[in-house]
PDB file of N, CA and C in Angstrom:
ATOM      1  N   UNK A   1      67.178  35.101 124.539  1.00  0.00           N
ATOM      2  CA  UNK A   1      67.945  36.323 124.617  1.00  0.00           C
ATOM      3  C   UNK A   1      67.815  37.120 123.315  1.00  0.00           C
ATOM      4  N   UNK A   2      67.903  36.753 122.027  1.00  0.00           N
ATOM      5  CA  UNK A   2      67.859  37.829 120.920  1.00  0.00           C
ATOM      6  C   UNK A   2      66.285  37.512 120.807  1.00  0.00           C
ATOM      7  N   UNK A   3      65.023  37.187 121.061  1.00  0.00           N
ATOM      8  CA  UNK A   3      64.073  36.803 120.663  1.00  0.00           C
ATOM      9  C   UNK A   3      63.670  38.019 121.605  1.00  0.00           C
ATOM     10  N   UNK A   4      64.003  38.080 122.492  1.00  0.00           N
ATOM     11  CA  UNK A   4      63.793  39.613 123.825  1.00  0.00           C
ATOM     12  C   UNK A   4      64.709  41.098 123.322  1.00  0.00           C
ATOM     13  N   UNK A   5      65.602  40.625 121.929  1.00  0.00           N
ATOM     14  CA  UNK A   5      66.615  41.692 122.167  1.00  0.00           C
ATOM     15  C   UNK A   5      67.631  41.987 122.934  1.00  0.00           C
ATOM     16  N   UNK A   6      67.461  41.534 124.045  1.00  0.00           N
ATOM     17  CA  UNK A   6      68.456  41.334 124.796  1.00  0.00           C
ATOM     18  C   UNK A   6      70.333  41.944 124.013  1.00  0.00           C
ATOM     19  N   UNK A   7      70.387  41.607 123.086  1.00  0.00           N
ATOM     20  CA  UNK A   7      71.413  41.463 122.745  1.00  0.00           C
ATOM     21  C   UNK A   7      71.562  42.248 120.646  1.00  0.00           C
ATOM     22  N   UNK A   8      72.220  42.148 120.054  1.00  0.00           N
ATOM     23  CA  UNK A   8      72.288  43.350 118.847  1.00  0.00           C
ATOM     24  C   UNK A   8      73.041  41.965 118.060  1.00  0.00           C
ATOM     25  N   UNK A   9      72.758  41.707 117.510  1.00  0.00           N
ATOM     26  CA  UNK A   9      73.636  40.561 116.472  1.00  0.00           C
ATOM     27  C   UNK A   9      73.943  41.025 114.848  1.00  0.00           C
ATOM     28  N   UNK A  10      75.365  41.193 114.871  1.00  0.00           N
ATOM     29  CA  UNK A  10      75.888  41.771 113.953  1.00  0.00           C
ATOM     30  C   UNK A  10      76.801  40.665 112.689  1.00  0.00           C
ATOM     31  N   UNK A  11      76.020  41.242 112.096  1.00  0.00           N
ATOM     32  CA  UNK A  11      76.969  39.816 110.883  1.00  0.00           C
ATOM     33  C   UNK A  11      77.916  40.677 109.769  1.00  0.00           C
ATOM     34  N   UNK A  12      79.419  40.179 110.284  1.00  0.00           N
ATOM     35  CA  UNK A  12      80.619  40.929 109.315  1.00  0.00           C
ATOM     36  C   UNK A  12      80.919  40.439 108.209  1.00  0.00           C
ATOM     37  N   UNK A  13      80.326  39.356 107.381  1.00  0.00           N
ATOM     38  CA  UNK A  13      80.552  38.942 106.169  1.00  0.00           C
ATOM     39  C   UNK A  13      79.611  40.031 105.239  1.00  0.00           C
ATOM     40  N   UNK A  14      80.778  39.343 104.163  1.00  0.00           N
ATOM     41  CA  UNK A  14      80.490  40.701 102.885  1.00  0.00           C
ATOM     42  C   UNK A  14      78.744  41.060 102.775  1.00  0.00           C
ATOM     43  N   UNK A  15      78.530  42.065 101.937  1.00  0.00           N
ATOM     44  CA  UNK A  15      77.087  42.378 101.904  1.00  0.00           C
ATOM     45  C   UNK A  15      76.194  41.711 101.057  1.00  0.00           C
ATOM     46  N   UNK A  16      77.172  40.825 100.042  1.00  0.00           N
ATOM     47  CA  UNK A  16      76.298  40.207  98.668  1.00  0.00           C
ATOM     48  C   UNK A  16      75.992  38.966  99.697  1.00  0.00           C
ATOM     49  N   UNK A  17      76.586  38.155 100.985  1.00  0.00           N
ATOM     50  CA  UNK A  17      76.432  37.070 101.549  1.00  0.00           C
ATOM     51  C   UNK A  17      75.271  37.237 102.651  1.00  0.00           C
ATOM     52  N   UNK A  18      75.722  38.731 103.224  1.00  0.00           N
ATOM     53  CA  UNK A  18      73.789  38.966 104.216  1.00  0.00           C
ATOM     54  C   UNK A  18      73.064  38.956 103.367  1.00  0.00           C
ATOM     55  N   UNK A  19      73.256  39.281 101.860  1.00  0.00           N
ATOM     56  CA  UNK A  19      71.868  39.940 101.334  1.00  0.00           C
ATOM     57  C   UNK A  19      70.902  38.149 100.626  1.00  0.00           C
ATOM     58  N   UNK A  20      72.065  37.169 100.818  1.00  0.00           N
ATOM     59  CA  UNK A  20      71.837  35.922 100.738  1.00  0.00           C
ATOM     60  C   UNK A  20      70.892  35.317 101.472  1.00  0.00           C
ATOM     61  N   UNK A  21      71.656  35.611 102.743  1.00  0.00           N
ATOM     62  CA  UNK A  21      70.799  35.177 103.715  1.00  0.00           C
ATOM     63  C   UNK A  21      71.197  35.416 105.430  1.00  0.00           C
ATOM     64  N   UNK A  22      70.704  35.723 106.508  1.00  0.00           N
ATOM     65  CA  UNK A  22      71.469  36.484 107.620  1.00  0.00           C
ATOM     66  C   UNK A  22      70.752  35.493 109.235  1.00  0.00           C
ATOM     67  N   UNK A  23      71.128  35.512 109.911  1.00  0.00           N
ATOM     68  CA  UNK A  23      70.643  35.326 111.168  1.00  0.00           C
ATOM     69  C   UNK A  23      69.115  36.553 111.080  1.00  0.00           C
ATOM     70  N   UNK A  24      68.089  36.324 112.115  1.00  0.00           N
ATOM     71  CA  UNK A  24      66.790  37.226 112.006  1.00  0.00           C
ATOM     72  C   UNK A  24      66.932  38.392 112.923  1.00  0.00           C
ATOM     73  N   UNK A  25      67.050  39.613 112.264  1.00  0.00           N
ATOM     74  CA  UNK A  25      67.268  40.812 112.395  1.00  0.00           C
ATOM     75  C   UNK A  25      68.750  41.358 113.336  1.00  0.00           C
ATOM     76  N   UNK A  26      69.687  40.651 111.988  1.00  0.00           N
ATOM     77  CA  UNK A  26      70.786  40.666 112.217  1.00  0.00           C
ATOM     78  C   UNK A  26      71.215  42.155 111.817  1.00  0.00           C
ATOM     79  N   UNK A  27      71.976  42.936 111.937  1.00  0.00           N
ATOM     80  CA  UNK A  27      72.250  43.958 111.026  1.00  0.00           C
ATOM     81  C   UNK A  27      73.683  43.899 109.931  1.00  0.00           C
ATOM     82  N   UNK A  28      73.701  44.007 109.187  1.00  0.00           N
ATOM     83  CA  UNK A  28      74.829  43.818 108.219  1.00  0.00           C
ATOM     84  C   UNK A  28      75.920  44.941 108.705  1.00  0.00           C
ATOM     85  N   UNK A  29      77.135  44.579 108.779  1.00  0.00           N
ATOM     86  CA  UNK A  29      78.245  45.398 109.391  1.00  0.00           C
ATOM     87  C   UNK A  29      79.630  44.944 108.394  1.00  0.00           C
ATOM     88  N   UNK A  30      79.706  44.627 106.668  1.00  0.00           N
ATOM     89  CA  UNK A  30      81.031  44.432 106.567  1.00  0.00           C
ATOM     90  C   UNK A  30      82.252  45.116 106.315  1.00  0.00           C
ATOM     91  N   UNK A  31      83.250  44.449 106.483  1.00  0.00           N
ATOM     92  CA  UNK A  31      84.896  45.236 106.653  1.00  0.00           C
ATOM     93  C   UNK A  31      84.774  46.765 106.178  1.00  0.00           C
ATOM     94  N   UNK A  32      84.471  46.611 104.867  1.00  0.00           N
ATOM     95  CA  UNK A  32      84.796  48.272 104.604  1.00  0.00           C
ATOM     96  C   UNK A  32      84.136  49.236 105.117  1.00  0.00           C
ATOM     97  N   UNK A  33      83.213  48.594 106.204  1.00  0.00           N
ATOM     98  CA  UNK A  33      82.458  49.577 107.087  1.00  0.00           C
ATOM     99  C   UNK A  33      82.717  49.463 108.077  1.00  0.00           C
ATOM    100  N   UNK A  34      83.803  49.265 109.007  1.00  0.00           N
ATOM    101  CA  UNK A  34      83.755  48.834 110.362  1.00  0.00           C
ATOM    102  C   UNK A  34      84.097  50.259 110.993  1.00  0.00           C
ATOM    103  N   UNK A  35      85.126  50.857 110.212  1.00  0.00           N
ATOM    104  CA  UNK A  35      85.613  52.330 110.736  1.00  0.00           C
ATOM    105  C   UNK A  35      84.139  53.097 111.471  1.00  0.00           C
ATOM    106  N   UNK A  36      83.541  52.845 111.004  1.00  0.00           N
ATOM    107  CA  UNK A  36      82.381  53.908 110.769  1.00  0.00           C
ATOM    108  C   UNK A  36      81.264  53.340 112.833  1.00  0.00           C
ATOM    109  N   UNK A  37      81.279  52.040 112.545  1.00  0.00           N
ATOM    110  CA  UNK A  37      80.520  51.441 113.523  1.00  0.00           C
ATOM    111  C   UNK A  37      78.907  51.781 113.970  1.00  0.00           C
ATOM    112  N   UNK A  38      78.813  51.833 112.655  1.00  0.00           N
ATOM    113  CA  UNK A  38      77.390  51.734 111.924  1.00  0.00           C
ATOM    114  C   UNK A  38      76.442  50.592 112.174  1.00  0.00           C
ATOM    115  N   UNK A  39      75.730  50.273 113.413  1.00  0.00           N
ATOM    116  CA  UNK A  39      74.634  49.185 113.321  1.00  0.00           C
ATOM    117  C   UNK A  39      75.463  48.723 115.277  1.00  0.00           C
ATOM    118  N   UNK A  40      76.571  49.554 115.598  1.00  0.00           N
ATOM    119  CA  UNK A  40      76.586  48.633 116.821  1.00  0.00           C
ATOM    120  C   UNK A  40      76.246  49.607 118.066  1.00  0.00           C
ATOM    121  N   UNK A  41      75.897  48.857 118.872  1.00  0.00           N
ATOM    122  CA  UNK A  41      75.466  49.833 120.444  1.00  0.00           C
ATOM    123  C   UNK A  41      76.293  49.383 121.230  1.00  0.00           C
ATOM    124  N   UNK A  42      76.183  50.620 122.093  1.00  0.00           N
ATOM    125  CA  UNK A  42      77.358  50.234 123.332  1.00  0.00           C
ATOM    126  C   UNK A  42      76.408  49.960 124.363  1.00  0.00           C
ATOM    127  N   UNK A  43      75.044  50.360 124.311  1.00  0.00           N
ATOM    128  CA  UNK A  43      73.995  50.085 125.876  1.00  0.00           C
ATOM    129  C   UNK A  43      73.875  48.037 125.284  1.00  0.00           C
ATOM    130  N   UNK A  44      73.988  47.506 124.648  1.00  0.00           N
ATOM    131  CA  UNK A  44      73.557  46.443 124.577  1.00  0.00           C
ATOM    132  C   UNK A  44      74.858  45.040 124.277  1.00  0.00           C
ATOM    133  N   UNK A  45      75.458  43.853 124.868  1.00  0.00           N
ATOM    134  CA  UNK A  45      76.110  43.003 123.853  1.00  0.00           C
ATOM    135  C   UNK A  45      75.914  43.482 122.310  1.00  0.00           C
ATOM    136  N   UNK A  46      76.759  43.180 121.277  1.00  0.00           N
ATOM    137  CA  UNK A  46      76.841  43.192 120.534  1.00  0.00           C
ATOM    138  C   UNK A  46      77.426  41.580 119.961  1.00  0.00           C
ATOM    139  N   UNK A  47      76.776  40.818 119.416  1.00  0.00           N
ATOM    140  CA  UNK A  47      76.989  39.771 118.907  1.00  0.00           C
ATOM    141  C   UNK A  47      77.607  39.362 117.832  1.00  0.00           C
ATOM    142  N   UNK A  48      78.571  39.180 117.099  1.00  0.00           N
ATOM    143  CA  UNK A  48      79.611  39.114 115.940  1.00  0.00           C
ATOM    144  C   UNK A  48      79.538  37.756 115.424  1.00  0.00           C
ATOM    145  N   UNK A  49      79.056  38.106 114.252  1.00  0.00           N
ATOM    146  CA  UNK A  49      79.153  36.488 113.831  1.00  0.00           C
ATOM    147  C   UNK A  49      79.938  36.539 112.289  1.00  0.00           C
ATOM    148  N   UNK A  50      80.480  35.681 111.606  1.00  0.00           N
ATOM    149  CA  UNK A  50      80.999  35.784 110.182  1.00  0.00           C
ATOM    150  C   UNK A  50      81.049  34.384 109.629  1.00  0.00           C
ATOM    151  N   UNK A  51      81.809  33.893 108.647  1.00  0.00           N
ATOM    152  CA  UNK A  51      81.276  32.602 108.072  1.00  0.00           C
ATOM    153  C   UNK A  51      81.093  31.453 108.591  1.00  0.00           C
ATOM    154  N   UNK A  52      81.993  30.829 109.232  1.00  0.00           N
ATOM    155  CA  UNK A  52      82.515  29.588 110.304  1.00  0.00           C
ATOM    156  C   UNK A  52      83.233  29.538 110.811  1.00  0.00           C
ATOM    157  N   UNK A  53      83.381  28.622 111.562  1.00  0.00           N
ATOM    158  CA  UNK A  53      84.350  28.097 113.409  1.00  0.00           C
ATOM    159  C   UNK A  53      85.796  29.080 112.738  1.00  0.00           C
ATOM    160  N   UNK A  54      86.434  28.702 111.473  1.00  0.00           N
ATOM    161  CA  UNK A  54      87.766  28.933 110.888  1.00  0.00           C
ATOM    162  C   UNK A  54      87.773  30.236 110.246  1.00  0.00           C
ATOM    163  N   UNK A  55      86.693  31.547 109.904  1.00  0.00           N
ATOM    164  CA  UNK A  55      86.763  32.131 109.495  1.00  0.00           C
ATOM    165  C   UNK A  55      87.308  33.264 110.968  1.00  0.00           C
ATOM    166  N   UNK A  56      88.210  34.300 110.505  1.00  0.00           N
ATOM    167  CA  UNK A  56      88.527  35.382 111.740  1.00  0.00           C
ATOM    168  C   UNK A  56      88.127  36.420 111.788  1.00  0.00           C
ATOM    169  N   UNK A  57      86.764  36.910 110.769  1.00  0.00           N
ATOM    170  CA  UNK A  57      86.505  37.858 110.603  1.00  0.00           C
ATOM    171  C   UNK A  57      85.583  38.152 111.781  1.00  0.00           C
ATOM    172  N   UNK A  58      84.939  37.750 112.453  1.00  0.00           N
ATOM    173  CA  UNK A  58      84.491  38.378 113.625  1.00  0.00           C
ATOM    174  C   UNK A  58      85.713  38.327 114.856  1.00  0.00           C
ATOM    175  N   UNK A  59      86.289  37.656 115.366  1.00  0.00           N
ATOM    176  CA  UNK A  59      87.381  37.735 115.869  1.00  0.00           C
ATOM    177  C   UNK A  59      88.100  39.054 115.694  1.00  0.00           C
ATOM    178  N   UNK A  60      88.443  39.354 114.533  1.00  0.00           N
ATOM    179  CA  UNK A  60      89.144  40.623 114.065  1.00  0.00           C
ATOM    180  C   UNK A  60      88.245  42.085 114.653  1.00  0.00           C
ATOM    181  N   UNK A  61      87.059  41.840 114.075  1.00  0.00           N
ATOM    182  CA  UNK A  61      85.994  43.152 114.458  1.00  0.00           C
ATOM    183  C   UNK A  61      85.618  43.237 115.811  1.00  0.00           C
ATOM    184  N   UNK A  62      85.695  41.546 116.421  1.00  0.00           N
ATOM    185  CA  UNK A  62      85.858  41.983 118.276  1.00  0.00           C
ATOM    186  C   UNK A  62      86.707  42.643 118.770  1.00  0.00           C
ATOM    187  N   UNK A  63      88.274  42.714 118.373  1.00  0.00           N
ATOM    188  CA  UNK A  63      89.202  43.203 118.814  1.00  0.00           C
ATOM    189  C   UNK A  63      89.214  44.674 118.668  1.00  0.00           C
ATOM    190  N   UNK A  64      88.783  45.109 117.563  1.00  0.00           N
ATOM    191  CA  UNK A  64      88.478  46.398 117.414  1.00  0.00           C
ATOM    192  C   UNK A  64      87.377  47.315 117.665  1.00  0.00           C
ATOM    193  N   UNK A  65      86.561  46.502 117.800  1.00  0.00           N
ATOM    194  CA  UNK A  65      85.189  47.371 118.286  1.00  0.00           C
ATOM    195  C   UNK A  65      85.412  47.338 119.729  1.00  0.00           C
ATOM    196  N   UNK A  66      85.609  46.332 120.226  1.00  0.00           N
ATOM    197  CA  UNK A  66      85.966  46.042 122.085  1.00  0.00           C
ATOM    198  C   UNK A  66      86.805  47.326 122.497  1.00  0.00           C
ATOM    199  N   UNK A  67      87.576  47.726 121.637  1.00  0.00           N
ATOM    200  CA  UNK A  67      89.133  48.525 121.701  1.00  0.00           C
ATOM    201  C   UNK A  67      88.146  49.851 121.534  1.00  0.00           C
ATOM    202  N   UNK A  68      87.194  50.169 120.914  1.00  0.00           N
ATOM    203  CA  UNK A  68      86.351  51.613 120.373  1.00  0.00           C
ATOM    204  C   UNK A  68      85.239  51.131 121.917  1.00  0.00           C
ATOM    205  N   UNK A  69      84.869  50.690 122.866  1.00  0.00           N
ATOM    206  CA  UNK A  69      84.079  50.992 124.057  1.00  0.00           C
ATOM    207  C   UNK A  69      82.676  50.330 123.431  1.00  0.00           C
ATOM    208  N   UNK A  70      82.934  48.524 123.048  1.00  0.00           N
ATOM    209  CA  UNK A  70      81.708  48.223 123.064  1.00  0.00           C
ATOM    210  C   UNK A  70      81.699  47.095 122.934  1.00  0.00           C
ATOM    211  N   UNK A  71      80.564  46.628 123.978  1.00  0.00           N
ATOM    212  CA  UNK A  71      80.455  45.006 124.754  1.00  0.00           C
ATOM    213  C   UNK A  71      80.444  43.923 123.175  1.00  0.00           C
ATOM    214  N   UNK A  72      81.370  43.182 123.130  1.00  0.00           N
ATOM    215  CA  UNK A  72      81.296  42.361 122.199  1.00  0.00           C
ATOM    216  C   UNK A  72      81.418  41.080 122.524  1.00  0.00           C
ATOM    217  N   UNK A  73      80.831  39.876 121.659  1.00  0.00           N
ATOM    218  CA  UNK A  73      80.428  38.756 122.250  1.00  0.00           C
ATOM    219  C   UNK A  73      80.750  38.249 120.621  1.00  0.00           C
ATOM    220  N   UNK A  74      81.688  37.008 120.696  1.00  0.00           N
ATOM    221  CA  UNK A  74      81.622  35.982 119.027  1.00  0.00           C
ATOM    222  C   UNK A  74      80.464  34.636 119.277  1.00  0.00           C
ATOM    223  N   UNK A  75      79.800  34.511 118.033  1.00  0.00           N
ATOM    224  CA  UNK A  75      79.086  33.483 117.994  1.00  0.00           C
ATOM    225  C   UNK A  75      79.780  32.459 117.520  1.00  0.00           C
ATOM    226  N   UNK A  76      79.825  31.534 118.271  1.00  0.00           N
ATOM    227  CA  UNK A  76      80.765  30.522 118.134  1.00  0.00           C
ATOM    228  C   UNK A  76      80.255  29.375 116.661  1.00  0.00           C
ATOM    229  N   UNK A  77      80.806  29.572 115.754  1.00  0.00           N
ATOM    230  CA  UNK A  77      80.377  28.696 114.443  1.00  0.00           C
ATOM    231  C   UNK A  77      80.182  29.371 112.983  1.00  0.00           C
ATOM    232  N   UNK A  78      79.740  30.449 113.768  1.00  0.00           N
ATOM    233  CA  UNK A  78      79.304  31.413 112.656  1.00  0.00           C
ATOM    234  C   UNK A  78      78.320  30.949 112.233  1.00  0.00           C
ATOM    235  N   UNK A  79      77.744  31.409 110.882  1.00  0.00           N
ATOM    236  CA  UNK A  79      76.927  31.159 109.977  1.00  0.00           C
ATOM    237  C   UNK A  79      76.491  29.689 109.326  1.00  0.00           C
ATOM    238  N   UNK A  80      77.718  29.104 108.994  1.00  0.00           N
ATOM    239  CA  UNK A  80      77.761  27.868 108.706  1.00  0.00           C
ATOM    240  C   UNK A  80      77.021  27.021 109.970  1.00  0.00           C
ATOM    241  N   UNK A  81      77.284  27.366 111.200  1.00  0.00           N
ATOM    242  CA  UNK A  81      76.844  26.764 112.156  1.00  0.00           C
ATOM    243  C   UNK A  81      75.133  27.094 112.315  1.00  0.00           C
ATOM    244  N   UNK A  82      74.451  28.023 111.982  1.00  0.00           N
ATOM    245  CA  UNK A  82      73.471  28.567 112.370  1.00  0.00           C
ATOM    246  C   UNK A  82      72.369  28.228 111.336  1.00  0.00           C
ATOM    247  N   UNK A  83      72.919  27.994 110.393  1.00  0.00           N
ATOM    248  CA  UNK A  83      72.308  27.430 109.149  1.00  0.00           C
ATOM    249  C   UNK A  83      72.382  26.105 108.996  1.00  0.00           C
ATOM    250  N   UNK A  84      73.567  25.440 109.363  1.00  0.00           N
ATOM    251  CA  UNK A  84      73.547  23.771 109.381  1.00  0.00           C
ATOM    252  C   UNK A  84      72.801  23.509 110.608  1.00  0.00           C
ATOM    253  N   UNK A  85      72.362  24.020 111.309  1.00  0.00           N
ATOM    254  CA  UNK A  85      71.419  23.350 112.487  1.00  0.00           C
ATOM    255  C   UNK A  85      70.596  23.610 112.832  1.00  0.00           C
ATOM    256  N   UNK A  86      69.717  24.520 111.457  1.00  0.00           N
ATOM    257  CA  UNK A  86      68.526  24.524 111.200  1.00  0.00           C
ATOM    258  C   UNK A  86      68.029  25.734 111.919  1.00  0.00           C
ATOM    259  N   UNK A  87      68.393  26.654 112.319  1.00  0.00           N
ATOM    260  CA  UNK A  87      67.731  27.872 112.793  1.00  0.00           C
ATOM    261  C   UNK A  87      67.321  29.165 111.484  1.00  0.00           C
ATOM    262  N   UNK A  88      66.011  29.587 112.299  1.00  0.00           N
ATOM    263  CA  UNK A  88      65.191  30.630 110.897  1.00  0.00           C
ATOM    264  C   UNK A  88      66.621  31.491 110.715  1.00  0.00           C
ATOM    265  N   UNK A  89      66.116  31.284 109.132  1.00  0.00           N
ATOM    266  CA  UNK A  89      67.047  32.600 108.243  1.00  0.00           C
ATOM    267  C   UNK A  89      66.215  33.798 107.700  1.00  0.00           C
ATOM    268  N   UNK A  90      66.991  34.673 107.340  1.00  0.00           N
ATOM    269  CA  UNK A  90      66.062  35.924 106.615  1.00  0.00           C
ATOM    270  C   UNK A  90      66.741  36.168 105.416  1.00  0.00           C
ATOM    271  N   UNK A  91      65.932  36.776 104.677  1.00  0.00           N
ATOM    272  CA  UNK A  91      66.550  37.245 103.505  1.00  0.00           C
ATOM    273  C   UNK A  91      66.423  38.750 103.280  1.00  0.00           C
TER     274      UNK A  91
END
């Protein structure tokens, strides 16, 4: 599904932490930019991911982007999850 596009995967942790390292051709979306909704589409899921299982920062940006007219989907683990189980990163 994101290897087709299928889907827009958006990562809400701060910008010094994408610029670390991100899911592959994730787009960077954090807090002090959410007003704006800069990097999300409404023709496609939009995928939300942020640090781990316990972090609420995608949770939070689902509720509000869902609320602004756009398909949102949480990746369950976050980052911590996506990186501890070995899937390509980008920098």
């Amino acid at each position: 599904m994101m290897k087709n596009k299928e889907v827009n995967v958006v990562d809400v942790r701060a910008a010094e932490d994408y610029a670390g390292g991100h899911i592959p051709g994730a787009v960077s979306l954090p807090k002090d930019q959410w007003a704006g909704l800069k990097g999300l589409r409404k023709d496609k899921v939009n995928v939300l991911y942020c640090y781990s299982q316990v972090c609420h920062l995608a949770a939070t940006a689902a509720v509000q982007f869902a609320g602004q007219g756009c398909p949102i989907m949480e990746l369950e683990g976050g980052w911590r999850w996506w990186k501890d189980d070995g899937f390509d990163i980008e920098k």
